[in-house]
Protein backbone atom coordinates (compact mmCIF):
# COMPACT_ATOMS: atom_id res chain seq x y z
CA UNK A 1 -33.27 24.42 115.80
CA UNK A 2 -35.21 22.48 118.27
CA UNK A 3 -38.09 23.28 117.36
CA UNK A 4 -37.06 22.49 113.41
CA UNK A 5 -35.87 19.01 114.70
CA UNK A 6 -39.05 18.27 116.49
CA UNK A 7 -41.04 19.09 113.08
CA UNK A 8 -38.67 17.22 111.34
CA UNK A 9 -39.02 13.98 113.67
CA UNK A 10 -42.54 14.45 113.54
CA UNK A 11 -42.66 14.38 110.13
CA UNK A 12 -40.86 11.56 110.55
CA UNK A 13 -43.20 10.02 112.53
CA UNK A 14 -45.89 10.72 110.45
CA UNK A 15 -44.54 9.33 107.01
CA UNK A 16 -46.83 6.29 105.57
CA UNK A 17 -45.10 3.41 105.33
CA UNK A 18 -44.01 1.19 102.40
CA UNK A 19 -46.36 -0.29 100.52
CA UNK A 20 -46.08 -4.37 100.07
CA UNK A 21 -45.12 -6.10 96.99
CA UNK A 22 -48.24 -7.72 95.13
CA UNK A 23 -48.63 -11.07 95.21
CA UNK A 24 -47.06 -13.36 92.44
CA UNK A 25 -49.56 -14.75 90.12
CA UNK A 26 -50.52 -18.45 89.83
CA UNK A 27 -48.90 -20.51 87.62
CA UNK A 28 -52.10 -22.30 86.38
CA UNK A 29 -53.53 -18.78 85.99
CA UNK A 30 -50.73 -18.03 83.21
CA UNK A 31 -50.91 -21.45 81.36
CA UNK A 32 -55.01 -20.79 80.70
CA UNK A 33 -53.97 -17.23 79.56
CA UNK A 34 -52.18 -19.10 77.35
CA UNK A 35 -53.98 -21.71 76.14
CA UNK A 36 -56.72 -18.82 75.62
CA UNK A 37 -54.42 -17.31 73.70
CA UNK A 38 -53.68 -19.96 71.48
CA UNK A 39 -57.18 -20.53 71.09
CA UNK A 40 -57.89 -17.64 69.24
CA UNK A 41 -54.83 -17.48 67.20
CA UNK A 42 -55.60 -20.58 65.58
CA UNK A 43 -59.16 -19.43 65.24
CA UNK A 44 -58.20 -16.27 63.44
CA UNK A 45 -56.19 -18.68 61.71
CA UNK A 46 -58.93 -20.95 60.69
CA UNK A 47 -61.17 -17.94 59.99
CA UNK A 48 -58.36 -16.53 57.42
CA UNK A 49 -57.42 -19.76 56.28
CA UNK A 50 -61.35 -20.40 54.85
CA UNK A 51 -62.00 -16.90 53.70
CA UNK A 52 -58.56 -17.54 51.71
CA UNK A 53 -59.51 -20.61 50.38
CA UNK A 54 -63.15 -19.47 49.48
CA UNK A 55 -61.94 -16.60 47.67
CA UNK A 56 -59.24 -18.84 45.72
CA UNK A 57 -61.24 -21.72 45.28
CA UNK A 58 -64.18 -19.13 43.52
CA UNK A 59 -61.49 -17.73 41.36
CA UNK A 60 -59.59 -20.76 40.44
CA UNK A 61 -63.11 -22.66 39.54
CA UNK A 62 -64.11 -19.65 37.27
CA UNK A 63 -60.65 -19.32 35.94
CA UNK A 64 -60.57 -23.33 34.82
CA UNK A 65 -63.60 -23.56 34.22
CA UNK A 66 -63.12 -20.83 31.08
CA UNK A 67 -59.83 -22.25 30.25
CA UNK A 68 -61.25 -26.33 30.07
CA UNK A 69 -64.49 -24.92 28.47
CA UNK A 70 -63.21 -24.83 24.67
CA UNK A 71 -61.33 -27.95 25.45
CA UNK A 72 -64.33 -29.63 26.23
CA UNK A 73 -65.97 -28.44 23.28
CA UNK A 74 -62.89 -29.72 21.48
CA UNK A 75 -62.72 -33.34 22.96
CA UNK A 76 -66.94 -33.36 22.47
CA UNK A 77 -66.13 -33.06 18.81
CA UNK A 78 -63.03 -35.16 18.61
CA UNK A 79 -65.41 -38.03 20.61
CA UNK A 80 -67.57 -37.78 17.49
CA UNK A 81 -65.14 -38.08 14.59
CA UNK A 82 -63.67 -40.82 16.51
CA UNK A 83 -67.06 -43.04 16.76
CA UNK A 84 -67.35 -41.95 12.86
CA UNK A 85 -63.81 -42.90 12.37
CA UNK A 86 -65.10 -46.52 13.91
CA UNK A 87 -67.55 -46.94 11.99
CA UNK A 88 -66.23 -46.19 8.66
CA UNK A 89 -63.31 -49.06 9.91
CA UNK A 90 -65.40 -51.64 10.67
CA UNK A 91 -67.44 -50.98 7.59
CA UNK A 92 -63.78 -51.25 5.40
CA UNK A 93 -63.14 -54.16 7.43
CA UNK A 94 -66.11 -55.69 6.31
CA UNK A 95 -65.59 -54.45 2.83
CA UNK A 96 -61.74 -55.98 3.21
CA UNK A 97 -62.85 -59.21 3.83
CA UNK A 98 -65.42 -59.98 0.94
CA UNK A 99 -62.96 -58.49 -1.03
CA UNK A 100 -60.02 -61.27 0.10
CA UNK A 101 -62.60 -63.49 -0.24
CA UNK A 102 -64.04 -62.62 -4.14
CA UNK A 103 -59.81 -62.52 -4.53
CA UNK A 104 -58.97 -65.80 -3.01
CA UNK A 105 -61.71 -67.16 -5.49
CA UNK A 106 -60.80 -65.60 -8.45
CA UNK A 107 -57.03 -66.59 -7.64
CA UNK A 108 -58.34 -70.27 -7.54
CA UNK A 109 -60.20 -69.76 -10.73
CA UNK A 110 -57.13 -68.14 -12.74
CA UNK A 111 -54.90 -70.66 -11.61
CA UNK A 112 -57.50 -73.41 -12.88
CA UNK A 113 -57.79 -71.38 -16.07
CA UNK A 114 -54.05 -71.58 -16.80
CA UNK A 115 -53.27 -74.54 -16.19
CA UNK A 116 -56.35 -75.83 -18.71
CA UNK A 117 -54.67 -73.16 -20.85
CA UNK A 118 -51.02 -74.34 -20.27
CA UNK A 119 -51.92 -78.42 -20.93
CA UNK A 120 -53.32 -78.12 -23.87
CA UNK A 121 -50.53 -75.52 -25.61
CA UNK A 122 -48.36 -77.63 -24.51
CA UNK A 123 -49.71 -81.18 -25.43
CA UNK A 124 -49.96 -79.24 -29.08
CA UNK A 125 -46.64 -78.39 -29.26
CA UNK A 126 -45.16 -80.41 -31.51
CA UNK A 127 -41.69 -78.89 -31.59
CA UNK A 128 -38.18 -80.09 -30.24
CA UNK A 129 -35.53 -78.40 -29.24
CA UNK A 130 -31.80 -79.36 -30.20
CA UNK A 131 -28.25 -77.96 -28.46
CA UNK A 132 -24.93 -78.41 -29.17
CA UNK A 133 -25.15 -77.47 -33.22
CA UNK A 134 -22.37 -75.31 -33.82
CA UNK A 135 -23.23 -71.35 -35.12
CA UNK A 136 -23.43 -71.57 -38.87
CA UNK A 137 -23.56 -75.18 -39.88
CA UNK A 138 -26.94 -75.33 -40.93
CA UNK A 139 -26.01 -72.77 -43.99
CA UNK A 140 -28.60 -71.49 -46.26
CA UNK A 141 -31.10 -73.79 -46.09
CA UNK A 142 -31.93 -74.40 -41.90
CA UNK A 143 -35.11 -76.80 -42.86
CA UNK A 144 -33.29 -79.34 -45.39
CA UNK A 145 -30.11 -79.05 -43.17
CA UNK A 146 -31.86 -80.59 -40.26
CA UNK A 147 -33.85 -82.99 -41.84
CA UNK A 148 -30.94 -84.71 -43.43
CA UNK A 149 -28.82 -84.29 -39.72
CA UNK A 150 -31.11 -85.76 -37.77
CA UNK A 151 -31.44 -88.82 -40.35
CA UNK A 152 -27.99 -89.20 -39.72
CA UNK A 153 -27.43 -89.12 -35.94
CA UNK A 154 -30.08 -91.10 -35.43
CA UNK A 155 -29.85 -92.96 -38.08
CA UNK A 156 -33.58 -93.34 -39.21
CA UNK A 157 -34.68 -94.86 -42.19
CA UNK A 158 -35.67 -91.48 -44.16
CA UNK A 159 -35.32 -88.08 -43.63
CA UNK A 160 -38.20 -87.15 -41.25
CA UNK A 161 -40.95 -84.23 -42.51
CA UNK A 162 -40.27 -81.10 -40.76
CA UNK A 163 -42.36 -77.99 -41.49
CA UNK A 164 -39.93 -75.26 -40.27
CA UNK A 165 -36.24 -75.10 -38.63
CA UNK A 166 -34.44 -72.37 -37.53
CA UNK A 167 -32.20 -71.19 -34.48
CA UNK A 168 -33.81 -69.36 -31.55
CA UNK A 169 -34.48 -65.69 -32.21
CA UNK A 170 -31.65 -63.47 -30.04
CA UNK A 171 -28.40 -62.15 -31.05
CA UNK A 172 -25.74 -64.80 -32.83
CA UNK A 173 -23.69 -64.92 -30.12
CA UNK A 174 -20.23 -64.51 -29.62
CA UNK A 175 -16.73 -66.64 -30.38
CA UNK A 176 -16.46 -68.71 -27.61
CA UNK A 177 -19.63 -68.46 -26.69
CA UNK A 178 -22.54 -71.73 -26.95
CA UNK A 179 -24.45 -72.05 -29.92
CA UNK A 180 -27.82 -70.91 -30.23
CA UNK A 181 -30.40 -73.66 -29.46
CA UNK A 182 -32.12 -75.11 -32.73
CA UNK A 183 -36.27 -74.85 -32.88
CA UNK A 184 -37.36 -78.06 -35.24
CA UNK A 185 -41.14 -77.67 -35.90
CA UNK A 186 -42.38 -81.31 -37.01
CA UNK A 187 -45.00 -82.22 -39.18
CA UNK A 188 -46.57 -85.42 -37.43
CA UNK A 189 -47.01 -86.02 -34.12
CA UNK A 190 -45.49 -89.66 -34.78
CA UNK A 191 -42.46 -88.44 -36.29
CA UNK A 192 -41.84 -86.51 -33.30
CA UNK A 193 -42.02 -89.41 -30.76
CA UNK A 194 -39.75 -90.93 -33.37
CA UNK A 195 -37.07 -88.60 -32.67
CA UNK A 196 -37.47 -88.33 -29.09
CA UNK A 197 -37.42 -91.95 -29.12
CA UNK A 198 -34.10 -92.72 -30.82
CA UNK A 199 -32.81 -89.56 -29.60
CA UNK A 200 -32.75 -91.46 -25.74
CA UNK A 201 -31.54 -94.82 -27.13
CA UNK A 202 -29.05 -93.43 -28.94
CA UNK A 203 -28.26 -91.37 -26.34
CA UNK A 204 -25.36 -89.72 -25.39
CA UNK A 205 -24.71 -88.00 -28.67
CA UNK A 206 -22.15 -86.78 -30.70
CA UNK A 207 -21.61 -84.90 -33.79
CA UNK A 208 -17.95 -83.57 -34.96
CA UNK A 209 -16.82 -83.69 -31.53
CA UNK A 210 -19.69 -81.81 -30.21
CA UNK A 211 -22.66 -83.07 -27.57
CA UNK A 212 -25.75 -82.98 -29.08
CA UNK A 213 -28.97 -83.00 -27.13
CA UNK A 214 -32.70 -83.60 -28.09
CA UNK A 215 -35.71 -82.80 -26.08
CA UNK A 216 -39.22 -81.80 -26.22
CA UNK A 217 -39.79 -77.57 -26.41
CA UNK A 218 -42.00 -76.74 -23.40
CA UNK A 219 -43.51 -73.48 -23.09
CA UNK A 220 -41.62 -71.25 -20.38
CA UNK A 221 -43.98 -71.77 -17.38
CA UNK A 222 -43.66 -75.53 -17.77
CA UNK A 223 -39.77 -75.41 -18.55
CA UNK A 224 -39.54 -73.24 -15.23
CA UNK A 225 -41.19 -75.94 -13.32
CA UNK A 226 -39.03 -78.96 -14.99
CA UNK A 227 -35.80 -77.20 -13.99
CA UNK A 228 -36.90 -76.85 -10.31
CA UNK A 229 -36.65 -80.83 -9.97
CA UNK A 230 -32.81 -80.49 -11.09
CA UNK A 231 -31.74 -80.18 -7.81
CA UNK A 232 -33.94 -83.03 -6.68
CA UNK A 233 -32.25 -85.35 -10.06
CA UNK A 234 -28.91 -84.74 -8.23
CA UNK A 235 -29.52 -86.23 -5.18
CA UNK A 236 -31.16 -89.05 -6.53
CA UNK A 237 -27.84 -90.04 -8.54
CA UNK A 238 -26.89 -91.37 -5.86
CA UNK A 239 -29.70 -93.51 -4.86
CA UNK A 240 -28.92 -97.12 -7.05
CA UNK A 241 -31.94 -99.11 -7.72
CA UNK A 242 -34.36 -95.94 -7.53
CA UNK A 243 -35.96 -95.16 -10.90
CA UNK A 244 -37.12 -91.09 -11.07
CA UNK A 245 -38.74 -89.15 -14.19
CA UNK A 246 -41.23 -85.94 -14.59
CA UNK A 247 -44.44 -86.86 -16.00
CA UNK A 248 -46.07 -83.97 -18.42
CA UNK A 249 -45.93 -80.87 -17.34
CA UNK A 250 -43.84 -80.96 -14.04
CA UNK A 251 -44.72 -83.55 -11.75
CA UNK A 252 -41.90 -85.54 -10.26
CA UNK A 253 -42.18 -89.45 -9.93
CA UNK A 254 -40.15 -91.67 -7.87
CA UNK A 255 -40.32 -95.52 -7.97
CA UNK A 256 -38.39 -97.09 -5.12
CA UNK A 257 -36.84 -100.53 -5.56
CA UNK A 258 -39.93 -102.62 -4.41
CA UNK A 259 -42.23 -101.00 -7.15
CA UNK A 260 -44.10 -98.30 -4.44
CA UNK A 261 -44.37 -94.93 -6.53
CA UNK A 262 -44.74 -92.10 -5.24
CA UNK A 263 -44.98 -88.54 -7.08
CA UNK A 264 -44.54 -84.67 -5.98
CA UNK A 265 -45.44 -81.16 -7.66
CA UNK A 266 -43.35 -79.54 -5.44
CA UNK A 267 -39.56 -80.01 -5.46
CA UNK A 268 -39.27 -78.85 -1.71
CA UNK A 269 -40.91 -81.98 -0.63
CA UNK A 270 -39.38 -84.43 -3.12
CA UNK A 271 -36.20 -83.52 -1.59
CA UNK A 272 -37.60 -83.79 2.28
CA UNK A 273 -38.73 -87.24 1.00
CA UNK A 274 -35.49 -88.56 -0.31
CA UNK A 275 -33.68 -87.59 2.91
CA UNK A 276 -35.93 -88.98 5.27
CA UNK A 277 -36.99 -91.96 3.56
CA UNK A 278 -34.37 -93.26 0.85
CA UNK A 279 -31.04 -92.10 1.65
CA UNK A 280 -31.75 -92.42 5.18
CA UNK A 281 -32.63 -95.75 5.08
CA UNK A 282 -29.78 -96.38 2.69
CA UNK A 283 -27.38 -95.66 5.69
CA UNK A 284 -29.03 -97.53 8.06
CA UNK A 285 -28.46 -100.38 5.55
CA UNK A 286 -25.01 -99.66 4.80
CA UNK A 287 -23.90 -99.48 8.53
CA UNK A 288 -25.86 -102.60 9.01
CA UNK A 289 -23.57 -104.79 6.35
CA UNK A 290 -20.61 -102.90 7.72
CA UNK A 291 -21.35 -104.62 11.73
CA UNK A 292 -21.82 -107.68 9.90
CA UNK A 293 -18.80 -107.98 8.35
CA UNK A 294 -16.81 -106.09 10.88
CA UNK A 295 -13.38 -107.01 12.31
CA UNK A 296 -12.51 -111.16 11.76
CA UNK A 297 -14.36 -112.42 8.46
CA UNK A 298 -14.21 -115.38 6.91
CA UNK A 299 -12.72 -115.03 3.46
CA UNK A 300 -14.66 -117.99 1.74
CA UNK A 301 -18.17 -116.55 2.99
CA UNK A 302 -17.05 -113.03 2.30
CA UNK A 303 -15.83 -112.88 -1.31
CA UNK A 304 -18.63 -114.02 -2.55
CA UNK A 305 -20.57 -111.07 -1.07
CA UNK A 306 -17.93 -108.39 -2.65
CA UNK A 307 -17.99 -110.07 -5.43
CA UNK A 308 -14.17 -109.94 -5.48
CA UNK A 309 -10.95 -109.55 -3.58
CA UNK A 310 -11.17 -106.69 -1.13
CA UNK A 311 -7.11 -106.57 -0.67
CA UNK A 312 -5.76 -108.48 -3.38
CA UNK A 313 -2.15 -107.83 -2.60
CA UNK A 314 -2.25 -109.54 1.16
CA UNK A 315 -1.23 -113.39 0.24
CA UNK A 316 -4.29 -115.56 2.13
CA UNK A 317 -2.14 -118.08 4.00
CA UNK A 318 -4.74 -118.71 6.24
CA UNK A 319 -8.56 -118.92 6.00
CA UNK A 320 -9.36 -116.68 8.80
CA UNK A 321 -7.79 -112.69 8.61
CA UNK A 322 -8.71 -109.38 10.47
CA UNK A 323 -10.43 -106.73 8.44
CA UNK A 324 -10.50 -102.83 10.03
CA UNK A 325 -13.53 -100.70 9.65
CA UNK A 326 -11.84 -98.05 7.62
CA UNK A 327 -11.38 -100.86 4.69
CA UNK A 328 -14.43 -102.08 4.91
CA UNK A 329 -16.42 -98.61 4.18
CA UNK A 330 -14.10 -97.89 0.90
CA UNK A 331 -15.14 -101.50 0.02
CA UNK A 332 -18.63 -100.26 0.30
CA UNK A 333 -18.22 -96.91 -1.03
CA UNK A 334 -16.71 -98.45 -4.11
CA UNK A 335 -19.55 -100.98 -4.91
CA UNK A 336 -22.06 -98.24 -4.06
CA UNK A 337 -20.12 -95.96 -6.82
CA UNK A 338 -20.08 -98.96 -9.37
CA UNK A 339 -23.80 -99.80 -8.57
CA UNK A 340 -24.75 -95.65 -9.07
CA UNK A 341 -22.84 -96.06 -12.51
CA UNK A 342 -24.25 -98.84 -13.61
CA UNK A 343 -27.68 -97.17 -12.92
CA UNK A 344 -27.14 -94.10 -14.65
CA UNK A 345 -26.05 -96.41 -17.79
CA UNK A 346 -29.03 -98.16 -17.83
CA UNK A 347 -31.23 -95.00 -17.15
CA UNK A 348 -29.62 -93.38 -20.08
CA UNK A 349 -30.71 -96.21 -22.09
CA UNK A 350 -34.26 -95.58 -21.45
CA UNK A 351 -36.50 -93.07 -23.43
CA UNK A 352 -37.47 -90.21 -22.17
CA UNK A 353 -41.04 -89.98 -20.89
């Protein structure tokens, strides 16, 4: 037992001791294990990275390039229709333009052409148109009808020589409707002036009840022309002391009061005229005489301007009275209606040009 207990101590004794616990590692030591490391990650990265993008890039170019290839070949072609395309437009351009121009001049000439056609029909035209003649009063005998009627309205010496008569050439028309116009062909051209002549002295006339009316038979283009002005006749009714007429075929004249004369083909700017020039000035001159004689007036200086007695029913117990605005514009507006009337009388009495 002893002898066990020695062994064991000396066993004891002779056990190695316990080894010592390594060192602990820098900390700089692990941060460039790191950092190497990272290094190479990011150049395995780089590495894949470029093989990836060499290997796409190679495909995608050879892909595209097949897919833009016919494309290209496409747009080549389109590029050259396109310049041809450009070409043949400039030359129609070119082609355009003579042609407006050879049309413009040929426009010109046709126009010149038919109006050297148009004077000369009719300046020929010897025939004159009558309205008003009831439907079926000329009876059997149209020609020998007329000539005896129109020695009696106008009441010329003999019966005038008329080659043909007869009424315009549509359907009779209808009860209630207006008589057909009558077409008088005359034999001499003085004959015709005659009628025309007596026709506007005589003028208005009258037969049975009925207006007649007389006037020259234009050809359509010129008739077309002639009624344009109508519009331009009305507003001039209301100009006094302003003489107006068309002159052969269609031009319009105007002769304001101090003898200037002025004359238009187009009715547009007849009218433009008359309401910038005439009727304009026509107020002007109107408001002027209505400040002059505004409010107190003298009776014995103003009656002789009216002419008469503005308000005969006020009793003038003194020489001076008060006169409103209002009464003195009717006072105008009636002399301007009696001075339009009296115009239109004395135009009536004039001859036709």
């Amino acid at each position: 037992m002893s002898g066990r207990g020695k062994s064991d101590t000396g066993k004891t004794g002779r056990s190695k001791p316990h080894a010592s616990p390594e060192p602990p590692t820098p900390p700089d030591t692990n941060e460039a294990l790191l950092a190497n490391i990272r290094d190479m990650m990011e150049e395995m990265r780089s590495d894949i990275i470029s093989k990836f993008e060499s290997v796409i890039s190679e495909t995608v170019k050879r892909e595209v390039s097949a897919a833009l290839e016919p494309m290209k070949n496409k747009l080549s072609v389109q590029g050259d229709t396109v310049a041809d395309l450009e070409r043949s437009a400039n030359d129609h351009t070119i082609q355009l333009t003579e042609l407006q121009a050879t049309a413009t001049l040929l426009t010109t000439q046709l126009d010149s052409l038919t109006k050297k056609c148009e004077d000369p029909e009719g300046r020929s035209r010897w025939n004159v148109r009558l309205l008003g003649l009831p439907e079926g009063s000329e009876g059997p005998r149209p020609t020998e009808f007329m000539a005896r009627f129109l020695r009696d309205l106008l009441k010329l010496d003999s019966e005038p020589v008329l080659d043909q008569a007869h009424r315009s050439l549509r359907t009779r028309p209808r009860d209630g409707e207006p008589p057909r116009p009558f077409m008088i062909k005359v034999n001499l051209f003085q004959v015709r002036n005659q009628i025309l002549h007596r026709a506007g002295e005589l003028s208005p006339l009258h037969h049975n009840g009925n207006r007649i009316s007389i006037f020259l038979d234009f050809t359509l283009t010129v008739a077309k022309k002639r009624a344009a002005f109508t519009s331009v006749k009305r507003e001039l009714h209301s100009c006094p002391n302003v003489k107006y007429g068309l002159i052969f075929p269609a031009t319009f004249r105007i002769t304001l009061p101090d003898g200037q004369t002025y004359r238009f083909d187009d009715p547009t700017l007849a009218s433009d005229f008359i309401k910038n020039n005439i009727k304009k000035v026509g107020r002007a001159q109107d408001s002027l005489d209505a400040e002059k004689a505004f409010d107190r007036v003298e009776w014995a200086y103003t009656l002789p301007y009216f002419g008469k007695d503005p308000l005969p029913q006020q009793r003038r117990t003194d020489r001076q009275h008060t006169v409103s605005r209002w009464q003195l514009t009717a006072i105008l507006s009636q002399l301007r209606a009696e001075a339009v009337r009296s115009s239109e009388t004395s135009r009536r009495a004039v001859p036709p040009a």
